[in-house]
Every structure is written in structure tokens, then in C-alpha cells.
N, C-alpha and C. Protein backbone atom coordinates (compact mmCIF):
# COMPACT_ATOMS: atom_id res chain seq x y z
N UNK A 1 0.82 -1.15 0.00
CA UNK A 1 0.00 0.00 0.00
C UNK A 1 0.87 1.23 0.00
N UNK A 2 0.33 2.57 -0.71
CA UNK A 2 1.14 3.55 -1.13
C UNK A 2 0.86 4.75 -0.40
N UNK A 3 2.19 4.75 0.83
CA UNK A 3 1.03 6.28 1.64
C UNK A 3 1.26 7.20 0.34
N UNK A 4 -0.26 8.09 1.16
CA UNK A 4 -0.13 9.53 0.33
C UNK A 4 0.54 10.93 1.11
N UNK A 5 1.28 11.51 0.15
CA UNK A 5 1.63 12.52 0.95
C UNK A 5 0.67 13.60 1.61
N UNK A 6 1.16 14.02 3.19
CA UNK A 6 0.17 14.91 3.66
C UNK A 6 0.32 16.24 2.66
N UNK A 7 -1.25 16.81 2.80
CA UNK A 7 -1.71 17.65 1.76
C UNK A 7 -1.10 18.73 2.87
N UNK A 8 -0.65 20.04 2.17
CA UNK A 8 0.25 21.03 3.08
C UNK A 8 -0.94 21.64 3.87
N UNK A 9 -1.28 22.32 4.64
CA UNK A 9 -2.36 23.27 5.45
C UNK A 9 -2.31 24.55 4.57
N UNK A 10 -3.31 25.32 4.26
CA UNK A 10 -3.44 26.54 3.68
C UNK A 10 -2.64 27.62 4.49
N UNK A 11 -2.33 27.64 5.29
CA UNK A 11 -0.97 28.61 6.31
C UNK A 11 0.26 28.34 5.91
N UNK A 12 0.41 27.17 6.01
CA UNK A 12 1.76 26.21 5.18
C UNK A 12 2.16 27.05 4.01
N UNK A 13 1.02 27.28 2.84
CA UNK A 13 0.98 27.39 1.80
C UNK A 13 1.53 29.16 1.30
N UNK A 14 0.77 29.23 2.59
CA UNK A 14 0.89 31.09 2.42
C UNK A 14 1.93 31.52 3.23
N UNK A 15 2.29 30.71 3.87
CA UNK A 15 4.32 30.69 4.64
C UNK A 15 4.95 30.53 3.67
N UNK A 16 5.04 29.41 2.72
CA UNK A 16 5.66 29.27 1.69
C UNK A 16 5.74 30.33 0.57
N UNK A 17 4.74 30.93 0.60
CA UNK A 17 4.62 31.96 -0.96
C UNK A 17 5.38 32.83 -0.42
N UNK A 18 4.82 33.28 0.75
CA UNK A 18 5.68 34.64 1.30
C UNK A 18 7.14 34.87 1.72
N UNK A 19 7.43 33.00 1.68
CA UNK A 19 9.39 33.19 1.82
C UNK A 19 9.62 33.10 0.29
N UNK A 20 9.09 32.49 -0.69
CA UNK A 20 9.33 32.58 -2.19
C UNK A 20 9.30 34.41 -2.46
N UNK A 21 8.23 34.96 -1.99
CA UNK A 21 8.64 36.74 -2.26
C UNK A 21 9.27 37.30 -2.05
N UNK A 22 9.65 36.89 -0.27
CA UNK A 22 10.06 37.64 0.18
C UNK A 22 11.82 37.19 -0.75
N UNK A 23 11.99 35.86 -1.31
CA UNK A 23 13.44 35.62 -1.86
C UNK A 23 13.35 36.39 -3.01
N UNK A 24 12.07 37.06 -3.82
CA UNK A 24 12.51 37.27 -5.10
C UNK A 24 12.19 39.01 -5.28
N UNK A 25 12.35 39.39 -3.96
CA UNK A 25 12.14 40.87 -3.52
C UNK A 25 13.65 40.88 -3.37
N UNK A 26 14.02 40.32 -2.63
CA UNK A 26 15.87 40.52 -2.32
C UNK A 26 16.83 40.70 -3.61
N UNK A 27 16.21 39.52 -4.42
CA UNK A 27 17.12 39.29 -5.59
C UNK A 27 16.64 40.38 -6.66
N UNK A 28 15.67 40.84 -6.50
CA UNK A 28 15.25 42.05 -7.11
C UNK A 28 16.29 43.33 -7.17
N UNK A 29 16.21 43.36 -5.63
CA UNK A 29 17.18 44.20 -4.58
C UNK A 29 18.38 44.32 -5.06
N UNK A 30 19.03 42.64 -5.19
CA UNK A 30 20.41 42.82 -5.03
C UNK A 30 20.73 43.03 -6.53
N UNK A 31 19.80 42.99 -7.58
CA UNK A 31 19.86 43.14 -8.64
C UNK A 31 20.10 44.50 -9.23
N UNK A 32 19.51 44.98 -8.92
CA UNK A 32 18.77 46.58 -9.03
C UNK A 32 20.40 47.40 -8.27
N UNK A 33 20.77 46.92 -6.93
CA UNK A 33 22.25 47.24 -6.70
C UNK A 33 23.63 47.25 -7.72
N UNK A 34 23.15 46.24 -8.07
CA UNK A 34 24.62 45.56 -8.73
C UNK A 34 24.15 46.36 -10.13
N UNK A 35 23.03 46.28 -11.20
CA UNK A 35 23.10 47.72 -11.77
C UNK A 35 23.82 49.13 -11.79
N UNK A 36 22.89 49.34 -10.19
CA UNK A 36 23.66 50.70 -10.26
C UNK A 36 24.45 50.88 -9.83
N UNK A 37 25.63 50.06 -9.04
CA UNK A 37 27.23 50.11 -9.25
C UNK A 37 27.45 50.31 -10.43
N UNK A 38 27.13 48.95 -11.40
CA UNK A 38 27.93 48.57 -12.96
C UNK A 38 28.11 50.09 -13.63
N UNK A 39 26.08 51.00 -13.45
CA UNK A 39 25.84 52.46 -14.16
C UNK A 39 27.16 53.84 -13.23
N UNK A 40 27.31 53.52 -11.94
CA UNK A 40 27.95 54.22 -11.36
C UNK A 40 29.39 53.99 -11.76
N UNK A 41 29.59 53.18 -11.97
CA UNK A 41 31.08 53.12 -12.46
C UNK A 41 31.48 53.24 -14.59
N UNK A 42 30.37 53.49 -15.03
CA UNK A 42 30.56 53.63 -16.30
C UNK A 42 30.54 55.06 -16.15
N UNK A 43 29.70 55.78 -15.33
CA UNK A 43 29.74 57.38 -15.13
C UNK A 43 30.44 57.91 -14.76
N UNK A 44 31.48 57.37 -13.84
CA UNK A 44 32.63 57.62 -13.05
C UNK A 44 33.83 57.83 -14.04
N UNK A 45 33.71 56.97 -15.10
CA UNK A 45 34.99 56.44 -15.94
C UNK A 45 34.62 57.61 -17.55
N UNK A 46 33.29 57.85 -17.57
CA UNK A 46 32.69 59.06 -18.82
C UNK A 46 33.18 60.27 -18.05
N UNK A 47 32.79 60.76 -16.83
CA UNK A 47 33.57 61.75 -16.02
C UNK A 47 34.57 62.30 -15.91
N UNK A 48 35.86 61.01 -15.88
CA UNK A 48 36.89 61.16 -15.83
C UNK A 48 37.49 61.21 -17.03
N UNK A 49 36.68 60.59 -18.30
CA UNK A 49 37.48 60.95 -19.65
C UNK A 49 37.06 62.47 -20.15
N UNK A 50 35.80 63.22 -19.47
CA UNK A 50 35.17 64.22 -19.59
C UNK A 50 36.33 65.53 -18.61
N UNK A 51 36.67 65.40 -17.82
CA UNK A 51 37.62 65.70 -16.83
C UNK A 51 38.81 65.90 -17.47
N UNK A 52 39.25 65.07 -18.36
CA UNK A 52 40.68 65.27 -18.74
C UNK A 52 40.45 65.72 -20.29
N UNK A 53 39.50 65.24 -20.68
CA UNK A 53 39.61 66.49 -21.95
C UNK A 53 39.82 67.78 -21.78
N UNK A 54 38.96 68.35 -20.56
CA UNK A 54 38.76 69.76 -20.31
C UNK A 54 40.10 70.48 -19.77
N UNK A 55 40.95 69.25 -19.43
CA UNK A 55 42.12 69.75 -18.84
C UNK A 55 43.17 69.67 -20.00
N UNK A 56 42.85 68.79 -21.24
CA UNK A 56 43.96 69.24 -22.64
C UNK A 56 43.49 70.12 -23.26
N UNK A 57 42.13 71.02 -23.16
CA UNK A 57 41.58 71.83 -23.77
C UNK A 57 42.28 72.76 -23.42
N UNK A 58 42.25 72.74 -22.00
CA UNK A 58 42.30 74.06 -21.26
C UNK A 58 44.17 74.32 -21.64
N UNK A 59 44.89 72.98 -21.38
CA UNK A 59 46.23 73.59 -21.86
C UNK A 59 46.69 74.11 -22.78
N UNK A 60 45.68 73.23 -23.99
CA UNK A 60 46.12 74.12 -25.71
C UNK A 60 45.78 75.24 -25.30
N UNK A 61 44.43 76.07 -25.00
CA UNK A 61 44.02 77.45 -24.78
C UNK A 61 45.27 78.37 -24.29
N UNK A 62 45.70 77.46 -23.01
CA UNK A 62 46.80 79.06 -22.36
C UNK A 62 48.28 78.20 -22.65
N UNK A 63 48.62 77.44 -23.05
CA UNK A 63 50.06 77.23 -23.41
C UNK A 63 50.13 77.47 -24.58
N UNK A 64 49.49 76.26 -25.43
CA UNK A 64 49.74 75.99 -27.09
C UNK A 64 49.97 77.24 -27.80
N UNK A 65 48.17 77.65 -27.83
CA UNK A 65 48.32 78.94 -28.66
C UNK A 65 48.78 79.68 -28.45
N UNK A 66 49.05 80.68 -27.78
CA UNK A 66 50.14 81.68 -27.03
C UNK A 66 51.33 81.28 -27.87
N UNK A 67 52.11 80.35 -27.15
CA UNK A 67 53.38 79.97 -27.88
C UNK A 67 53.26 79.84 -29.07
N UNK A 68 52.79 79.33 -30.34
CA UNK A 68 52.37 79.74 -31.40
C UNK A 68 52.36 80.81 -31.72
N UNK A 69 51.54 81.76 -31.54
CA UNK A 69 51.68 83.10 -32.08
C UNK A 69 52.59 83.56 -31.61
N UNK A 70 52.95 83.57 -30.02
CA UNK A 70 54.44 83.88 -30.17
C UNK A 70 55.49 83.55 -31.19
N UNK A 71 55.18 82.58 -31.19
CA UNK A 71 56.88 82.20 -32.01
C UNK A 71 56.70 82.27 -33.53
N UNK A 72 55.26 82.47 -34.05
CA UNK A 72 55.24 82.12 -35.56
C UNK A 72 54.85 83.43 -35.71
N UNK A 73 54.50 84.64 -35.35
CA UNK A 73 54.52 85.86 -35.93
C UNK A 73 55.62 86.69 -35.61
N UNK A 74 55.98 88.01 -36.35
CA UNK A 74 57.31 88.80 -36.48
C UNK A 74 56.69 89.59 -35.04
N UNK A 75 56.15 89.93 -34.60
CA UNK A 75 55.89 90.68 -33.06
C UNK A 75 56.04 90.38 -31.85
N UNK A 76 57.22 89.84 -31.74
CA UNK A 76 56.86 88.49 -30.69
C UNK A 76 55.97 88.93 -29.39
N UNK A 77 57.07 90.09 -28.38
CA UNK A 77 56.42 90.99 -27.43
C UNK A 77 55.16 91.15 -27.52
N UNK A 78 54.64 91.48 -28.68
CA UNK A 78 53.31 92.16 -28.67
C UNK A 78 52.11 91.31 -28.96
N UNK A 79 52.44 90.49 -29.19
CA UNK A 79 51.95 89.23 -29.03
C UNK A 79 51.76 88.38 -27.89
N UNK A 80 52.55 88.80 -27.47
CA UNK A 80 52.42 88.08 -25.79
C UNK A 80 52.02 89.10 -24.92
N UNK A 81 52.02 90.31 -24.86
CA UNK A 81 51.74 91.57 -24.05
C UNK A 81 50.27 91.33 -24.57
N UNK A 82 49.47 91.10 -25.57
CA UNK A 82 48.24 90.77 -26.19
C UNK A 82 47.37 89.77 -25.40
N UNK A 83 48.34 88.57 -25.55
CA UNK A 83 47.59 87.89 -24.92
C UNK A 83 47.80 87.69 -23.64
N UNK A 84 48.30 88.24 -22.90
CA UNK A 84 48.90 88.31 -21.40
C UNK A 84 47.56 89.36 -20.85
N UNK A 85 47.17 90.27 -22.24
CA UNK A 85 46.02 91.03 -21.49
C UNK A 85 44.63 90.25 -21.65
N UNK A 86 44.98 89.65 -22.83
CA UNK A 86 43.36 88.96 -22.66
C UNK A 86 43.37 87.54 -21.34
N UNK A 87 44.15 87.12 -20.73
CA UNK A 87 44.24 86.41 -19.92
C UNK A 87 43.83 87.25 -18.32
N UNK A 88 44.17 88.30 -18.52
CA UNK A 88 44.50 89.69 -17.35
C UNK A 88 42.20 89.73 -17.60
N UNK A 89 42.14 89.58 -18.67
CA UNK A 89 40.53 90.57 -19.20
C UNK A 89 39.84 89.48 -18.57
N UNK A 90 40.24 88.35 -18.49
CA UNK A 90 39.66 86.72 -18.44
C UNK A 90 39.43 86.93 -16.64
N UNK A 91 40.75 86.96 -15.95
CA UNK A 91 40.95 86.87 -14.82
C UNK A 91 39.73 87.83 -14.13
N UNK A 92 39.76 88.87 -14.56
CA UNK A 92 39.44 90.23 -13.64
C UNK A 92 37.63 89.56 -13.91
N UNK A 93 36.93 89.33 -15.10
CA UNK A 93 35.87 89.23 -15.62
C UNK A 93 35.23 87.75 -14.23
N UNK A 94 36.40 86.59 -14.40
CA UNK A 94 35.98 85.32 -13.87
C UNK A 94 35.48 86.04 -11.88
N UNK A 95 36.99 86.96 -11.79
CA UNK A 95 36.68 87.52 -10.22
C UNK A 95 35.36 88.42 -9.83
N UNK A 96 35.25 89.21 -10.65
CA UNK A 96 33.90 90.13 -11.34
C UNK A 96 32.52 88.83 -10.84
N UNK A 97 32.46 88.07 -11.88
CA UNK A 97 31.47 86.70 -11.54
C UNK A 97 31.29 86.32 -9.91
N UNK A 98 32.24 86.03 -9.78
CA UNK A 98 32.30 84.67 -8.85
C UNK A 98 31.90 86.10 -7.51
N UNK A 99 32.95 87.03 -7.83
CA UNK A 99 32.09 88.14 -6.58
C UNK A 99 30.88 88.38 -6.21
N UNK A 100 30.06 88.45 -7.30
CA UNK A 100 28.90 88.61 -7.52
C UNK A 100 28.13 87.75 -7.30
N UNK A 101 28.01 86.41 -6.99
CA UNK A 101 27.59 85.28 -6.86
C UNK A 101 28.21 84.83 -5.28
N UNK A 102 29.29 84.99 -4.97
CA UNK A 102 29.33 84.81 -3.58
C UNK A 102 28.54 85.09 -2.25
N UNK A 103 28.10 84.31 -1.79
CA UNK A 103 26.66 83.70 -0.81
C UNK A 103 27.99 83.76 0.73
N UNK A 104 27.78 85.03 1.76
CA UNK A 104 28.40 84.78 2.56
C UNK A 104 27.68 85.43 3.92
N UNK A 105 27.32 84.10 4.68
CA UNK A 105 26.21 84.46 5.81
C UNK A 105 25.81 82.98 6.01
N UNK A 106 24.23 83.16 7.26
CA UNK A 106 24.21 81.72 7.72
C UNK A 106 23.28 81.21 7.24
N UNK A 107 22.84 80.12 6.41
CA UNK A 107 21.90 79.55 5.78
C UNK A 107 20.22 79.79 5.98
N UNK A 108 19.69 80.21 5.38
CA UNK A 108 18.39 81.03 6.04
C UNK A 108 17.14 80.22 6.32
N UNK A 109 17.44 79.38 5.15
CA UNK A 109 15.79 77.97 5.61
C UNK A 109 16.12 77.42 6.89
N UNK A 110 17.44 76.94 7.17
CA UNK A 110 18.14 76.31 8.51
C UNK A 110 17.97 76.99 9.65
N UNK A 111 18.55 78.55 9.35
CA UNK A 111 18.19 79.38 10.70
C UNK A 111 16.45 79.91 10.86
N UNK A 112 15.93 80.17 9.51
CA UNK A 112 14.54 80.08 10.08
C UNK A 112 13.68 78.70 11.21
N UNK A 113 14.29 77.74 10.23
CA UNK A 113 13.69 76.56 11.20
C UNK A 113 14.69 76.41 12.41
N UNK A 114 15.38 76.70 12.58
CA UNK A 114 16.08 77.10 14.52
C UNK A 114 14.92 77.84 14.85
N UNK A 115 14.99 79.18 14.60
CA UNK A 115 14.30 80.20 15.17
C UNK A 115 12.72 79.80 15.29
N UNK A 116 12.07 79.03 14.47
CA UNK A 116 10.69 78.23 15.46
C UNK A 116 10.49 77.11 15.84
N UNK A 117 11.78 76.26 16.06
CA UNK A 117 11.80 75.33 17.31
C UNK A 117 12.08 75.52 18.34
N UNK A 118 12.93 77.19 18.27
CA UNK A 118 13.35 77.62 19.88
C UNK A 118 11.48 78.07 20.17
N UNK A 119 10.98 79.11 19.36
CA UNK A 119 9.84 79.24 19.71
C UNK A 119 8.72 78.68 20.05
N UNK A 120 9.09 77.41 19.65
CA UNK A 120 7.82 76.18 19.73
C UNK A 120 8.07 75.65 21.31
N UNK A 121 9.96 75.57 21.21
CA UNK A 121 10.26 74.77 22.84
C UNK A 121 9.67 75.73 23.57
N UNK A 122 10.15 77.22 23.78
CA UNK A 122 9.60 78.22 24.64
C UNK A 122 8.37 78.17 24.80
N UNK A 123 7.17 78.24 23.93
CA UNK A 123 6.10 78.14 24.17
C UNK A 123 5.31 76.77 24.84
N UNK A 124 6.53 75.43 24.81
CA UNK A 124 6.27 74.67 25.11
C UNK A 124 6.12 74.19 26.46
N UNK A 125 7.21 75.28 26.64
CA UNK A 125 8.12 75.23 28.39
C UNK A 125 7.21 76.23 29.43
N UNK A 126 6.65 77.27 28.54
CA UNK A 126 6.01 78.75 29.61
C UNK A 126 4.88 77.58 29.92
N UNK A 127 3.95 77.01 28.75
CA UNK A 127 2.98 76.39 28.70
C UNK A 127 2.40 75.30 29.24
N UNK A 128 3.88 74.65 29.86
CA UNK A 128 3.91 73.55 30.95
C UNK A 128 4.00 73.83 32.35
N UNK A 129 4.43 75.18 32.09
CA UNK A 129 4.51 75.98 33.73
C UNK A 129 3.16 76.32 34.07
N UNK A 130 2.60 76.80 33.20
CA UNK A 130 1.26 77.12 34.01
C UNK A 130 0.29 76.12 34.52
């Protein structure tokens, strides 16, 4: 005679589904991680080839050319007194900017929200006294 296997209990059943989810929520998880490393490190590496272009750009700009016209036109001085001023026009213009844009003081959304939690504690504190 052939036992039959016991039939699982409907709790059984719904223990079971919910460790099967709860395994394919994780692997979801660890999936969805390991993505966005793989994307974080292709951005990291576009960055850094983005990064160093800007830094051979930037050398042709103030070495290359300069020296070039220095050396390949009959003016040499004046050529470099030229571009020594447009570097001078560059400088003063970038300081000009960045002055103008300089943010110097204490963060104001931050110190507003200080200034009504002290008021909230105070009112909290008179309000417990009475």
C-alpha cells in the first residue's frame, strides 16, 4: 500500500509563498544594486574621460596657442603683451562673476527653522509651567 503525501495546510501554503517573495524581492534588490554600481562606475569612468579632456583643452588654450603666435609671428612681445592682457581681461571678468555670486552668511531655511523650534520649545516650556 502507497502512503499519500500529507496535503500542506493553507498557512503552510501562504508561509511558503511569502518566503518565495520575500526571496525574489531581495534578488530584485540585489539586482537593481549591482546595476547601479555597474551604471555608477561607467559614469565615473565618462567623467573622468570628460575631466581630462577639459584639462587638454584648457592647456592648448593658455600654453599651445600663445606659444604659437608667439613664435610664428614677427611681433613676438606684442603678441604676448596681447595675450597676457586677454588672460588679465579673463581673470578680472571670472573675479567680477564669482564676486557677484558669492553667498556669505548663515543659511536662512536652517536658521529660520532654529528660530521656530526655539519658539515652539519656549512656548512649550512657559505652557507647561502654568
Amino acid at each position: 500500500m502507497k502512503e499519500s503525501a500529507p496535503v500542506p495546510s493553507s498557512i503552510a501554503i501562504v508561509g511558503d509563498l511569502a518566503d518565495d517573495l520575500r526571496r525574489v524581492v531581495d534578488l530584485q534588490i540585489q539586482l537593481a544594486k549591482a546595476e547601479l554600481r555597474e551604471v555608477a562606475m561607467s559614469n565615473a569612468v565618462a567623467a573622468a574621460c570628460f575631466g581630462l579632456a577639459a584639462t587638454l583643452a584648457t592647456i592648448i588654450l593658455l600654453v599651445v596657442i600663445p606659444v604659437i603666435l608667439v613664435v610664428g609671428l614677427p611681433w613676438h612681445w606684442q603678441v604676448a603683451v596681447i595675450w597676457g592682457a586677454i588672460y588679465l581681461l579673463a581673470a578680472a571678468v571670472l573675479a567680477l562673476v564669482g564676486r557677484s555670486r558669492l553667498r556669505l552668511g548663515w543659511p536662512r531655511k536652517t536658521m529660520g527653522a532654529l528660530r521656530e523650534g526655539k519658539q515652539w520649545a519656549i512656548r512649550l516650556m512657559t505652557s507647561s509651567k502654568s
